[in-house]
Protein backbone atom coordinates (compact mmCIF):
# COMPACT_ATOMS: atom_id res chain seq x y z
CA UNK A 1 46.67 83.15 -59.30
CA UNK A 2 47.30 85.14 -62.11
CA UNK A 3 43.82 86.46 -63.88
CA UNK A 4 45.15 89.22 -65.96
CA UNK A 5 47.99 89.32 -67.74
CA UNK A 6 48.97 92.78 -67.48
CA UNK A 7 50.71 93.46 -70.09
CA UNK A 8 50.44 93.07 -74.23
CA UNK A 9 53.25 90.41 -75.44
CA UNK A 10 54.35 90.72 -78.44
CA UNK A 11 52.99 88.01 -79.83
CA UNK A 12 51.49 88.04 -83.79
CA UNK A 13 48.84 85.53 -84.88
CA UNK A 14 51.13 83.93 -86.54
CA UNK A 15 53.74 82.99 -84.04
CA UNK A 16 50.83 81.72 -82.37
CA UNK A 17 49.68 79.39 -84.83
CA UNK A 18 53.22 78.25 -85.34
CA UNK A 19 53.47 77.40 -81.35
CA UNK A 20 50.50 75.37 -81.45
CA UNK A 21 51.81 73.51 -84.82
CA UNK A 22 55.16 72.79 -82.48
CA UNK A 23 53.01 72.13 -80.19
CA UNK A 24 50.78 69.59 -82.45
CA UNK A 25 53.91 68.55 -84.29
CA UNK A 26 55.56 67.73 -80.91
CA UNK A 27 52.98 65.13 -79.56
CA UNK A 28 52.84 63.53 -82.78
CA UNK A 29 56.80 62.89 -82.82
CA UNK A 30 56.18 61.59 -79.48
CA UNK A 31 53.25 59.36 -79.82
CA UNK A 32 54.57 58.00 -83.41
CA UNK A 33 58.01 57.17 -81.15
CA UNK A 34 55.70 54.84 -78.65
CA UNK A 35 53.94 53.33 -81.83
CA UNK A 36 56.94 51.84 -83.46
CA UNK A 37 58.17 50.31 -80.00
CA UNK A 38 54.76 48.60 -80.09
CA UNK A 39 55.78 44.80 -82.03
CA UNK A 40 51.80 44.11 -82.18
CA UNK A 41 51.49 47.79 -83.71
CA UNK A 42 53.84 47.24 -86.32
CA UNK A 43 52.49 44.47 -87.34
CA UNK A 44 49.29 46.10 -88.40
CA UNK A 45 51.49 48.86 -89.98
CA UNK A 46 53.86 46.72 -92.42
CA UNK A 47 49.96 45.30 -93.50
CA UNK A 48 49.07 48.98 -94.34
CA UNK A 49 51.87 49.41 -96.24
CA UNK A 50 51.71 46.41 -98.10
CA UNK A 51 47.83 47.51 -98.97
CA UNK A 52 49.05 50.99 -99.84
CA UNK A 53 51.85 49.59 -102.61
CA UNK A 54 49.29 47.62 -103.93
CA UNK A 55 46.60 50.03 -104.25
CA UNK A 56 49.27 52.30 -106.02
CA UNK A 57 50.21 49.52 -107.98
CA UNK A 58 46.97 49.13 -109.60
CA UNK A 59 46.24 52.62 -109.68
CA UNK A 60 49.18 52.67 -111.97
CA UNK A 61 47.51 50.27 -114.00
CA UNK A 62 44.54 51.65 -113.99
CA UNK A 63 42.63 49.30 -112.43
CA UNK A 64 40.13 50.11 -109.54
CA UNK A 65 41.82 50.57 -106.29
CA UNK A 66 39.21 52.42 -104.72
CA UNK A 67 38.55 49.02 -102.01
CA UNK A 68 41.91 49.43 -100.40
CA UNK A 69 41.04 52.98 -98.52
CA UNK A 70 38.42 51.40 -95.90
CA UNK A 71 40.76 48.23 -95.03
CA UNK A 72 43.73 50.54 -94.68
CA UNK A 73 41.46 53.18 -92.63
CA UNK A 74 40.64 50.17 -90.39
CA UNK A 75 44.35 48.82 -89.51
CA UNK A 76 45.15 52.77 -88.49
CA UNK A 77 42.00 52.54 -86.21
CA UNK A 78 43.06 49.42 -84.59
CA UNK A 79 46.59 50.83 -84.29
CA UNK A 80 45.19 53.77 -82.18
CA UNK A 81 42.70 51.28 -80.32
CA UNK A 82 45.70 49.05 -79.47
CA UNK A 83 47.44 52.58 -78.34
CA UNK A 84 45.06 54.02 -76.52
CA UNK A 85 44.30 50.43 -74.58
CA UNK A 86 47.73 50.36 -74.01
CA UNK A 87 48.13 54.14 -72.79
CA UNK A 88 51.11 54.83 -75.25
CA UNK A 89 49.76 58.06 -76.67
CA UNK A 90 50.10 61.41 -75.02
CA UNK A 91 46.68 62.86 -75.31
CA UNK A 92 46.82 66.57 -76.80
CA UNK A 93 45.47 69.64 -74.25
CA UNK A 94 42.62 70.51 -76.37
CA UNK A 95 40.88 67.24 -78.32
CA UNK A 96 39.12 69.46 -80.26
CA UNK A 97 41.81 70.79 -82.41
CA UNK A 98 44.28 68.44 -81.74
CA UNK A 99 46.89 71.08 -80.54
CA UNK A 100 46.43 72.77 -84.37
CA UNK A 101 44.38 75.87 -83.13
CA UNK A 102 41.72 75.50 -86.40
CA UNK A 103 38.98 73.37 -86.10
CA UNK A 104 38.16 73.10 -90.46
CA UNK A 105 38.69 76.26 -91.33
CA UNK A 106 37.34 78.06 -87.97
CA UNK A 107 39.79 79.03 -85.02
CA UNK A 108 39.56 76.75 -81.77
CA UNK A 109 38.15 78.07 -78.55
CA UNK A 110 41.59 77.23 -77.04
CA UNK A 111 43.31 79.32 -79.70
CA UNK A 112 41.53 82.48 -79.40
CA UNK A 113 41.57 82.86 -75.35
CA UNK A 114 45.58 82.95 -76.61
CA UNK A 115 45.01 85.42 -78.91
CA UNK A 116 42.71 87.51 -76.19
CA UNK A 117 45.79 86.27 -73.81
CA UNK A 118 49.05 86.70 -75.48
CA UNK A 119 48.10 89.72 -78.45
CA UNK A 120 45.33 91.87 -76.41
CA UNK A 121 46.05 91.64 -72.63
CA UNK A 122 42.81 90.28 -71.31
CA UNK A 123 41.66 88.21 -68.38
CA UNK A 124 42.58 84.70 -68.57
CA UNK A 125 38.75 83.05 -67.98
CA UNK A 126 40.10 79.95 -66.87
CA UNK A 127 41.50 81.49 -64.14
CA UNK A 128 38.82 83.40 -62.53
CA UNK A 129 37.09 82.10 -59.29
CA UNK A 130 34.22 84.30 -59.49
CA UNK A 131 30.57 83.05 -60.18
CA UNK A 132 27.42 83.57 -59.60
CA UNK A 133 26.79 80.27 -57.51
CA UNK A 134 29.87 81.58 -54.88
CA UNK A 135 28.69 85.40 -55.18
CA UNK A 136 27.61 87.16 -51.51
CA UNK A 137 24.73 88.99 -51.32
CA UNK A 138 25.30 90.36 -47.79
CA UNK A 139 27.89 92.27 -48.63
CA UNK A 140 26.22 94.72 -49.43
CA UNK A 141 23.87 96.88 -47.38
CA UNK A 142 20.56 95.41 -47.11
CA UNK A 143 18.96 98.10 -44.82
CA UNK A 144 19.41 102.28 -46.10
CA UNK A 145 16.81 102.72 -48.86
CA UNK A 146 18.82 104.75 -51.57
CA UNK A 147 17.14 107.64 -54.25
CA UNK A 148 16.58 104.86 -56.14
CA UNK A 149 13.90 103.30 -53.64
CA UNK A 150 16.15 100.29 -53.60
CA UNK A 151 18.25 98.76 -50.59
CA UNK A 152 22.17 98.46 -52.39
CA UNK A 153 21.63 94.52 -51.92
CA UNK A 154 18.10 95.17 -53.67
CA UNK A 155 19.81 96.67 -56.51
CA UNK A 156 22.60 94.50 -56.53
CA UNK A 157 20.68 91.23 -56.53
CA UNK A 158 18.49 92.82 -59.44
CA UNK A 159 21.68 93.40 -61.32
CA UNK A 160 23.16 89.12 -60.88
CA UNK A 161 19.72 88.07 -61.81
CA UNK A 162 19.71 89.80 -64.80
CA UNK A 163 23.11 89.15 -66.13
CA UNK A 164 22.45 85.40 -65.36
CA UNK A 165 19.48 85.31 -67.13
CA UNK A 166 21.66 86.69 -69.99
CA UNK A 167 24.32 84.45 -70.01
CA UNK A 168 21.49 81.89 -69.67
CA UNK A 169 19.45 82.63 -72.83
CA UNK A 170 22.93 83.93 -74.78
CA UNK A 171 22.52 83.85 -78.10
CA UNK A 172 18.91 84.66 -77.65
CA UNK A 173 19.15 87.24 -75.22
CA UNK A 174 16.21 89.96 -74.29
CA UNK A 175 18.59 92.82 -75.12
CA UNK A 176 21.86 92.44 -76.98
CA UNK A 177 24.31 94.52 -75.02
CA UNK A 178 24.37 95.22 -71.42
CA UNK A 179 25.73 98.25 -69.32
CA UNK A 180 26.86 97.92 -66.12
CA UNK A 181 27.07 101.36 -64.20
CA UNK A 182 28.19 102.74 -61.18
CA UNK A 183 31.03 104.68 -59.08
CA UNK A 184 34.06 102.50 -58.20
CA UNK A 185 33.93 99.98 -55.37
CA UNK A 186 30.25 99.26 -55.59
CA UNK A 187 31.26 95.38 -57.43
CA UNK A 188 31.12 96.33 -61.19
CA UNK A 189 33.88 94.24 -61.86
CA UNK A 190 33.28 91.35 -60.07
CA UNK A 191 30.07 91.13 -61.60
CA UNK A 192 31.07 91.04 -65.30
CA UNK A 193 33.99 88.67 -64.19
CA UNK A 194 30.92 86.52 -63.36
CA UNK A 195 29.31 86.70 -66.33
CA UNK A 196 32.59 85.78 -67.77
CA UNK A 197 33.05 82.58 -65.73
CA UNK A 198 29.29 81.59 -66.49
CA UNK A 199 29.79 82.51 -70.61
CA UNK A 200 32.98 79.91 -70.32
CA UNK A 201 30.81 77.17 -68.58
CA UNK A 202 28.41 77.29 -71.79
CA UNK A 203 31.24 76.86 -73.97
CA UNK A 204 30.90 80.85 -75.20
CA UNK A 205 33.60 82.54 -77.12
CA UNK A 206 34.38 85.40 -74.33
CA UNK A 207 36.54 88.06 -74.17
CA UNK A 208 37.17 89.84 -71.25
CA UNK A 209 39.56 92.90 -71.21
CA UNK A 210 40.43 95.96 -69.17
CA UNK A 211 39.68 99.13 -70.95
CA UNK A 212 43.52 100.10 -70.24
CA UNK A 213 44.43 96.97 -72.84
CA UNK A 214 41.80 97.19 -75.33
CA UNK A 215 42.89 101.15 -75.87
CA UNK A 216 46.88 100.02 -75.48
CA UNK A 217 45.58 97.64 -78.52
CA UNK A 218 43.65 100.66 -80.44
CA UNK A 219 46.97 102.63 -79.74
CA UNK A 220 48.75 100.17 -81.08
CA UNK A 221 47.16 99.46 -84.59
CA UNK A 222 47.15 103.39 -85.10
CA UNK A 223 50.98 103.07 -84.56
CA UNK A 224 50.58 100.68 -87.37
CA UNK A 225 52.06 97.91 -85.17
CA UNK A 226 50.70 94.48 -86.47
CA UNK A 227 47.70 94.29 -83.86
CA UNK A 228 44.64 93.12 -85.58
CA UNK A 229 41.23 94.33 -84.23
CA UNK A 230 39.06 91.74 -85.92
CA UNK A 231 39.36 88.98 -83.43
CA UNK A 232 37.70 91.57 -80.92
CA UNK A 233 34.81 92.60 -83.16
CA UNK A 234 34.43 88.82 -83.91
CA UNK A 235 34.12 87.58 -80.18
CA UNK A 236 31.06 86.37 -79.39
CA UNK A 237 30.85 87.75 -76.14
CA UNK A 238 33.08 90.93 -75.37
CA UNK A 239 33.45 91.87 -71.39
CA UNK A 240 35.13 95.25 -71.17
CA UNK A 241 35.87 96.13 -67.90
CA UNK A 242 36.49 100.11 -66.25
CA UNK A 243 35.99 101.89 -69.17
CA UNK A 244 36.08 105.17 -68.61
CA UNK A 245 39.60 104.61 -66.90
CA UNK A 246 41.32 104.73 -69.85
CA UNK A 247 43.89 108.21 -71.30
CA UNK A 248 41.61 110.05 -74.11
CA UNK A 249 43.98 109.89 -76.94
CA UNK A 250 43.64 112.00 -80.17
CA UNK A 251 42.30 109.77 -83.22
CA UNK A 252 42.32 106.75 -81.32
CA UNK A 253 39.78 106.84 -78.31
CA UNK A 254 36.77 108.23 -79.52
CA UNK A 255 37.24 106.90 -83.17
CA UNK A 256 38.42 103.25 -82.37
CA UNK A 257 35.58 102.57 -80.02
CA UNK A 258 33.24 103.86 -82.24
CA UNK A 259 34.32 101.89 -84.89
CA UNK A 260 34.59 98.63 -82.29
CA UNK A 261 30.77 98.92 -81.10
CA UNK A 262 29.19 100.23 -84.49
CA UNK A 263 30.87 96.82 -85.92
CA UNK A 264 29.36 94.63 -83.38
CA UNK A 265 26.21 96.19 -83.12
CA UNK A 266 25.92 95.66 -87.09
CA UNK A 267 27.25 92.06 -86.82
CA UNK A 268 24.71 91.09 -83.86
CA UNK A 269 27.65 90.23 -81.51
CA UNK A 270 27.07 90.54 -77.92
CA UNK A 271 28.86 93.22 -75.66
CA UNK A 272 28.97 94.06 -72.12
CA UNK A 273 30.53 97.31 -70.45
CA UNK A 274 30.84 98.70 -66.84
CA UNK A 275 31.86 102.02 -66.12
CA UNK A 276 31.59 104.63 -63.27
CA UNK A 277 31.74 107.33 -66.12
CA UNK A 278 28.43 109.33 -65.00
CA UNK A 279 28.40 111.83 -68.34
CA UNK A 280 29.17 108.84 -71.07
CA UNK A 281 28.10 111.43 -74.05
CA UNK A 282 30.55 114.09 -72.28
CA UNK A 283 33.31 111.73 -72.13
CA UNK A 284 32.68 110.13 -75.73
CA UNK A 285 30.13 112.10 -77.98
CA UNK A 286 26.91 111.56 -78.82
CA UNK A 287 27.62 108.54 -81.53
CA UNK A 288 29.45 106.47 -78.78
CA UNK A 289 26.96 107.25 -75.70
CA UNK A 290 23.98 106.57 -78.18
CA UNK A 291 25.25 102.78 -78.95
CA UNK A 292 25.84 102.21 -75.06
CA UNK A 293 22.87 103.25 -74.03
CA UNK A 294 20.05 101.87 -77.32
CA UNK A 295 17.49 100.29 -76.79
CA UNK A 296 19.55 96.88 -77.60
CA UNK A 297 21.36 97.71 -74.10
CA UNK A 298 19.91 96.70 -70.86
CA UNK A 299 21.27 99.47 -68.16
CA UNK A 300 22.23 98.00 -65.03
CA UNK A 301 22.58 100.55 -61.93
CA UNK A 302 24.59 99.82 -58.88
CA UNK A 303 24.59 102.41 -56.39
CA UNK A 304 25.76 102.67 -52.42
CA UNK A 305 28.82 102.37 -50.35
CA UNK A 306 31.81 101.44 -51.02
CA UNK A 307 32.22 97.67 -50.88
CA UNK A 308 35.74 97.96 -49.82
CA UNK A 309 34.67 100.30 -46.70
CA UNK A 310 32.15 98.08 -45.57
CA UNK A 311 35.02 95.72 -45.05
């Protein structure tokens, strides 16, 4: 199963939007095809026609035509009742936008977990099998009391609790951000991947991307390439995953990140990191470690053995 998609197409917003209007576009061809081999659907269409000419016709003369809308909206809704009781139309993957990508003027769900997909490299939430219901407690150890006075179970099931408690209460969350941190192999990842699967569930706008992709994409838009940030400072919920793993770059890493949490911090939006970077104002500055770690940020600490040597 393929979670991430390990690479950055190169994909624009645009071609996007034009493959779900082929996509839309291709459906409709489809399901207007079935219609006209329908002799009891026809019927009802020659009778909106013949309403349509005449409410022209009297529009021409300026007379009131405004009657004929309702009894011509009703023939096209018994034409799709007759359809639909017949099983002639080909139902579109998302309902919600119809296959267009815009619901009004807004962009689908469906269309931006392309965009996170197909333009940015992130995880494809649909995919992932992770959750808290299936998580395992007793993997980790439940019986060496670490510095922290905790068990690494102890600290681990403090950790699930309160990250499903946040995806519980999201929007209204006790702290905005959270901060998930730890060396490597100690189930950082897996974590956030089920706060990810849990955002989905609630029908929350989530991205959630590998630090290596969201700095390929800061890269990227310095290059001037057409790679827009906004859809990432938009997200309602952003996941970014082993950050810290990324190559510092000159004018992009420090300054792009910056720029990506200072924006959602002033916007409200909610953002979730993990990272087994111990010295984050080292790595980063001051102005980056300082937004990490506020007081909006709940700091979650994992700590013991490796999961993957326990194994």
């Amino acid at each position: 199963m393929r979670i991430w998609s390990g690479c950055m197409a190169n994909k624009t917003v645009i071609d996007l939007l034009e493959d779900f209007s082929f996509r839309h576009a291709k459906i409709d061809q489809e399901n207007e095809r079935r219609m006209k081999n329908d002799a009891e659907i026809m019927k009802l269409e020659e009778q909106k026609r013949a309403l349509l000419a005449e409410k022209l016709k009297r529009a021409f003369l300026a007379e009131d035509a405004a009657g004929f809308d309702g009894e011509i909206a009703e023939l096209g809704r018994r034409q799709d009742e007759i359809a639909r009781a017949k099983g002639l139309l080909i139902p579109y993957a998302c309902p919600a936008c119809r296959d267009t990508g815009l619901v009004g003027r807004k962009y689908c769900a469906c269309f931006l977990r392309e965009v996170y997909q197909s333009i940015y490299g992130a995880a494809d939430v649909d995919a992932l099998t992770e959750s808290f219901e299936r998580a395992d407690m007793s993997v980790f150890d439940g019986e060496k009391e670490l510095a922290m006075g905790k068990t690494q179970r102890a600290l681990a099931e403090l950790a699930y609790g309160i990250c499903k408690k946040y995806v519980d209460a999201f929007p209204d969350t006790p702290r905005l951000n959270l901060l998930l941190r730890g060396k490597a192999g100690l189930g950082k990842s897996y974590l956030l991947r089920c706060v990810a699967s849990a955002a989905k569930k609630r029908g929350i706008d989530v991205c959630l991307i590998r630090a290596g992709e969201l700095f390929g994409a800061f890269f990227r838009h310095r290059m001037g390439e057409e790679m827009p940030l906004s859809f990432l400072q938009d997200a309602q919920l952003l996941l970014v995953d082993d950050l810290g793993t990324e190559p510092m770059t000159q004018n992009v890493t420090t300054e792009y990140l910056f720029d990506l949490l200072n924006r959602r911090l002033e916007a409200g939006r909610h953002t979730a990191v993990a990272t087994n970077v111990d010295d984050l104002q080292g790595r980063y500055g001051e102005r980056i470690s300082s937004r990490l770690e506020s007081r909006e940020c709940a700091v979650l600490m994992l700590d013991g053995t490796d999961l993957r040597l326990r194994r």
